[in-house]
Protein backbone atom coordinates (compact mmCIF):
# COMPACT_ATOMS: atom_id res chain seq x y z
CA UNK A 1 -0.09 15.19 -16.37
CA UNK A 2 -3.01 14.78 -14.76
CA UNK A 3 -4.20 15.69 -11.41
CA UNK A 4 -5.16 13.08 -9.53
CA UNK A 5 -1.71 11.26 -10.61
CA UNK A 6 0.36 14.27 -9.31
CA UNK A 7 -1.85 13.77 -5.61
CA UNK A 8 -0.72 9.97 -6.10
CA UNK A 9 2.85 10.68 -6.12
CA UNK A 10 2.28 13.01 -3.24
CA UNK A 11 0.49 10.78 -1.30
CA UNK A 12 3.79 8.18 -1.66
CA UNK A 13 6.16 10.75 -1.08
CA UNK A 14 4.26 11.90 1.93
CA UNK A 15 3.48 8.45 3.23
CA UNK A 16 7.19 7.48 3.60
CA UNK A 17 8.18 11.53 4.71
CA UNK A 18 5.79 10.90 7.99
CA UNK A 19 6.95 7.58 8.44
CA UNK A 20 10.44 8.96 8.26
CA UNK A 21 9.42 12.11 10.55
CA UNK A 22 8.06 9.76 12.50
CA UNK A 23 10.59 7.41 13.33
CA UNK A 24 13.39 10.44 13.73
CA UNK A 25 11.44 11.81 15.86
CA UNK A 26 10.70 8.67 18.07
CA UNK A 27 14.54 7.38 17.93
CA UNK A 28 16.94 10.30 17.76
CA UNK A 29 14.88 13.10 19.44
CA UNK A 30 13.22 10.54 21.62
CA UNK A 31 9.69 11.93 21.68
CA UNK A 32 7.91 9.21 21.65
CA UNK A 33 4.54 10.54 21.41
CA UNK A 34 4.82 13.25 18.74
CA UNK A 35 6.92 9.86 17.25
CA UNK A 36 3.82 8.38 17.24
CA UNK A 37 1.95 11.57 15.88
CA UNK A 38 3.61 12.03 12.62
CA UNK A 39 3.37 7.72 12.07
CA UNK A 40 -0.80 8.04 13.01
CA UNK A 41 -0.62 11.07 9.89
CA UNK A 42 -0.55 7.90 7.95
CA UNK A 43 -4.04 7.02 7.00
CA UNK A 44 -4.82 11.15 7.00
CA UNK A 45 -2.89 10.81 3.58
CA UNK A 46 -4.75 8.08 2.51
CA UNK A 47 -8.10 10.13 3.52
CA UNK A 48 -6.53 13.28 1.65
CA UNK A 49 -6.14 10.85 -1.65
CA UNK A 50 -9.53 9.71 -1.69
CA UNK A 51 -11.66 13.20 -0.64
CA UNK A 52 -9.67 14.73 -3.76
CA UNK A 53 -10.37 11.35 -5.91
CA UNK A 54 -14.00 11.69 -4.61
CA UNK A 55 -14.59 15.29 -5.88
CA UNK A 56 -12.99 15.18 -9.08
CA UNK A 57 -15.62 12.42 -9.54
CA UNK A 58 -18.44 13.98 -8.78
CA UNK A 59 -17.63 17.12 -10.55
CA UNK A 60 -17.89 15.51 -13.88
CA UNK A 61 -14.34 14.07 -14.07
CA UNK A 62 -13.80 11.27 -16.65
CA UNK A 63 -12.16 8.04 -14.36
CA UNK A 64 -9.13 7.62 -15.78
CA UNK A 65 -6.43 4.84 -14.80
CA UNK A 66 -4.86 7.05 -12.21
CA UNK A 67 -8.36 7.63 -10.85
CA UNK A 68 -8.75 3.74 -10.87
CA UNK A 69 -5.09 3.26 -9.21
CA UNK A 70 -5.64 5.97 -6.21
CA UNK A 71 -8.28 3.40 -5.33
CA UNK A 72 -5.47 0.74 -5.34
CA UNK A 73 -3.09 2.81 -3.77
CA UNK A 74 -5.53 3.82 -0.31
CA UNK A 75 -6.67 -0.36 -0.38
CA UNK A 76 -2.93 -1.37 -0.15
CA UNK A 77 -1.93 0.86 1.65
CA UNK A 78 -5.01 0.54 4.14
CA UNK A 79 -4.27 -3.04 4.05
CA UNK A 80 0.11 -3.23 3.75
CA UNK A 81 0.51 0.10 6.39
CA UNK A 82 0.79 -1.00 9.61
CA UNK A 83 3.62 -3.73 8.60
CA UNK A 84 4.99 -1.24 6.29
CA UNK A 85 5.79 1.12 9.26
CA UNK A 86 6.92 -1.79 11.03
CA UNK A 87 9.44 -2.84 8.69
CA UNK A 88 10.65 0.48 8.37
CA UNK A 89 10.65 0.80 12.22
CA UNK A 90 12.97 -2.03 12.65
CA UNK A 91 15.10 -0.88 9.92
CA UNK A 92 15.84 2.20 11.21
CA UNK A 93 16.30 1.41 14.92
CA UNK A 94 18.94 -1.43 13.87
CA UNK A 95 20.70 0.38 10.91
CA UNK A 96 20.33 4.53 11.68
CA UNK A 97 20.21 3.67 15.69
CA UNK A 98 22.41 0.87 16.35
CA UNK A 99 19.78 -0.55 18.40
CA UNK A 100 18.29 -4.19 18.84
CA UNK A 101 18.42 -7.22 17.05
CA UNK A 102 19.37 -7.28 13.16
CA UNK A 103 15.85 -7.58 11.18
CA UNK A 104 15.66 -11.42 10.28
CA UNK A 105 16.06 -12.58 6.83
CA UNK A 106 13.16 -15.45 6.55
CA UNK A 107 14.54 -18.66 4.73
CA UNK A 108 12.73 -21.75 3.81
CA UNK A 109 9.07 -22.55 5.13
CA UNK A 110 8.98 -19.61 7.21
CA UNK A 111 9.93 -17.59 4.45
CA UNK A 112 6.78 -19.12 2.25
CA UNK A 113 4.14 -18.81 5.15
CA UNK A 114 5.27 -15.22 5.75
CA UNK A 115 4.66 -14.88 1.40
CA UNK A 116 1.14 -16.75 1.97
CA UNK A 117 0.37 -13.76 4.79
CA UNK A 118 1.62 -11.63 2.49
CA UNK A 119 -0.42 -12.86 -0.45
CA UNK A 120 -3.87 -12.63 1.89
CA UNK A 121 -3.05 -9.43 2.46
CA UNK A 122 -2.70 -8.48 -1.12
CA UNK A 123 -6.13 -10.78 -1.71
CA UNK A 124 -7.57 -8.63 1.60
CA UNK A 125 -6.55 -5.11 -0.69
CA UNK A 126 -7.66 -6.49 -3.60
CA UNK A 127 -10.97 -7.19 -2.50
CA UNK A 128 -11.01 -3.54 -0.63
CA UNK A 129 -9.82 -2.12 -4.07
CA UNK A 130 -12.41 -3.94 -6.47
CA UNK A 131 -15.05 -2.40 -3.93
CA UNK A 132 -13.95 0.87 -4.24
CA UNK A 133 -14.00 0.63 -7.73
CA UNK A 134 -17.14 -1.04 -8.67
CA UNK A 135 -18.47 1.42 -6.23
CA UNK A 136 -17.32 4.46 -8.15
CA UNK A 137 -18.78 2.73 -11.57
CA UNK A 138 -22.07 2.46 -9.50
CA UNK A 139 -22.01 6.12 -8.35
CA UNK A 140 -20.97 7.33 -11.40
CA UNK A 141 -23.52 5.44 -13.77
CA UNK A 142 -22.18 6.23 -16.93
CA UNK A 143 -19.84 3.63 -18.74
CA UNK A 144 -18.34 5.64 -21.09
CA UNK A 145 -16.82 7.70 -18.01
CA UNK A 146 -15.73 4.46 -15.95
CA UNK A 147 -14.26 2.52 -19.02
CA UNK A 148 -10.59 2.87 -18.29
CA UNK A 149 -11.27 1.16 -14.11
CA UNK A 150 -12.19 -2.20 -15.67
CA UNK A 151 -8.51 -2.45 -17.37
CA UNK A 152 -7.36 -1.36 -13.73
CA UNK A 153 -9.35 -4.28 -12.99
CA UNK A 154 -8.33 -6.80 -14.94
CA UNK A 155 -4.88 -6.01 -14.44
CA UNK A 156 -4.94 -6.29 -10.67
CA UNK A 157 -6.56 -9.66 -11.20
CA UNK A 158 -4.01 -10.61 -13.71
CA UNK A 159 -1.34 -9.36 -10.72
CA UNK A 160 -3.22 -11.37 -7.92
CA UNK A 161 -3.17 -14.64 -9.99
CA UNK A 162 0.72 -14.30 -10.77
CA UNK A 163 1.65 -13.59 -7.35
CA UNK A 164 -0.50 -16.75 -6.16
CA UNK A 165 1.48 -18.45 -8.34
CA UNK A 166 4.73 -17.47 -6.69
CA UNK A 167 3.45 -18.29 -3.78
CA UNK A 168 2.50 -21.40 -4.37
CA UNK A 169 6.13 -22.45 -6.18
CA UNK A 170 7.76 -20.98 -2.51
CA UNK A 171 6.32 -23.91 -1.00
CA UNK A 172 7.59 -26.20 -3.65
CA UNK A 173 10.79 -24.53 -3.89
CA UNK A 174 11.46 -22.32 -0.65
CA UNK A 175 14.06 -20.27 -0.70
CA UNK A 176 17.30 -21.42 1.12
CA UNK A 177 20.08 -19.65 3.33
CA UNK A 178 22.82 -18.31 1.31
CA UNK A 179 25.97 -20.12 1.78
């Protein structure tokens, strides 16, 4: 398997291990500053995804589609991180701590406008992602070697449209409370 996909899965896995760290340590150790250490380790994954992404580039490296979804992966995650660690914050001071108020469960219009936010977001890393991309196929200057990102490409697209779409039928249809 290749490389860059092995970092990918790394980078998950490590994303959600600080976060976890990270939230252990704040809540059940109560150190809230090396808490908020091993949550800031965040975007140094991220950082560690695209250096090695970088290099394999520039030392000749064919882009491949896990070359073209590392690019997606630091864009969304750029984009999605902070309310990521937020959701998984209030998780795991109501469930693991017993702490606070139960996470709400958004019904009806506020469930659609929170999709809309949602949806810019995913616009905000798509746009972040197609620049990264498009900026690799301008660096590297050889189609044959950047062939594989415009599938990435078109597939993201494909993605974006389809989840505009459900967005849009959540404010024709919004979700209700369950009985």
């Amino acid at each position: 398997m290749n490389f860059i996909l092995w970092l990918i899965i790394f980078c998950e896995v490590a994303f959600w291990v600080v976060i976890l760290l990270g939230l252990v340590t704040r809540y059940v150790f109560r150190q809230k500053k090396l808490g908020l250490f091993f949550l800031a380790l965040t975007p140094v994954v991220d950082l560690i995804l695209l250096v090695a992404t970088t290099m394999d580039l520039m030392n000749g490296a064919t882009a491949e589609i896990p070359h073209a979804i590392a690019a997606v992966y630091i864009s969304v995650s750029l984009v999605f991180g902070r309310s990521m660690i937020s959701w998984a914050d209030d998780r795991f001071r109501y469930y693991v701590m017993k702490e606070g108020d139960k996470p709400k469960k958004l019904t009806g219009f506020d469930y659609s406008k929170n999709y809309l936010k949602n949806w810019l977001k995913h616009l905000l890393s798509y746009i972040l992602g197609i620049g990264i991309l498009h900026l690799v196929v301008y660096l590297i200057n050889d189609q044959s070697r950047t062939e594989s990102i415009d599938g990435v490409i078109n597939l993201w697209t494909i993605v974006l449209i389809i989840d505009l779409i459900i967005c849009i039928t959540y404010f024709i249809w919004p979700p209700k409370k369950n009985a």
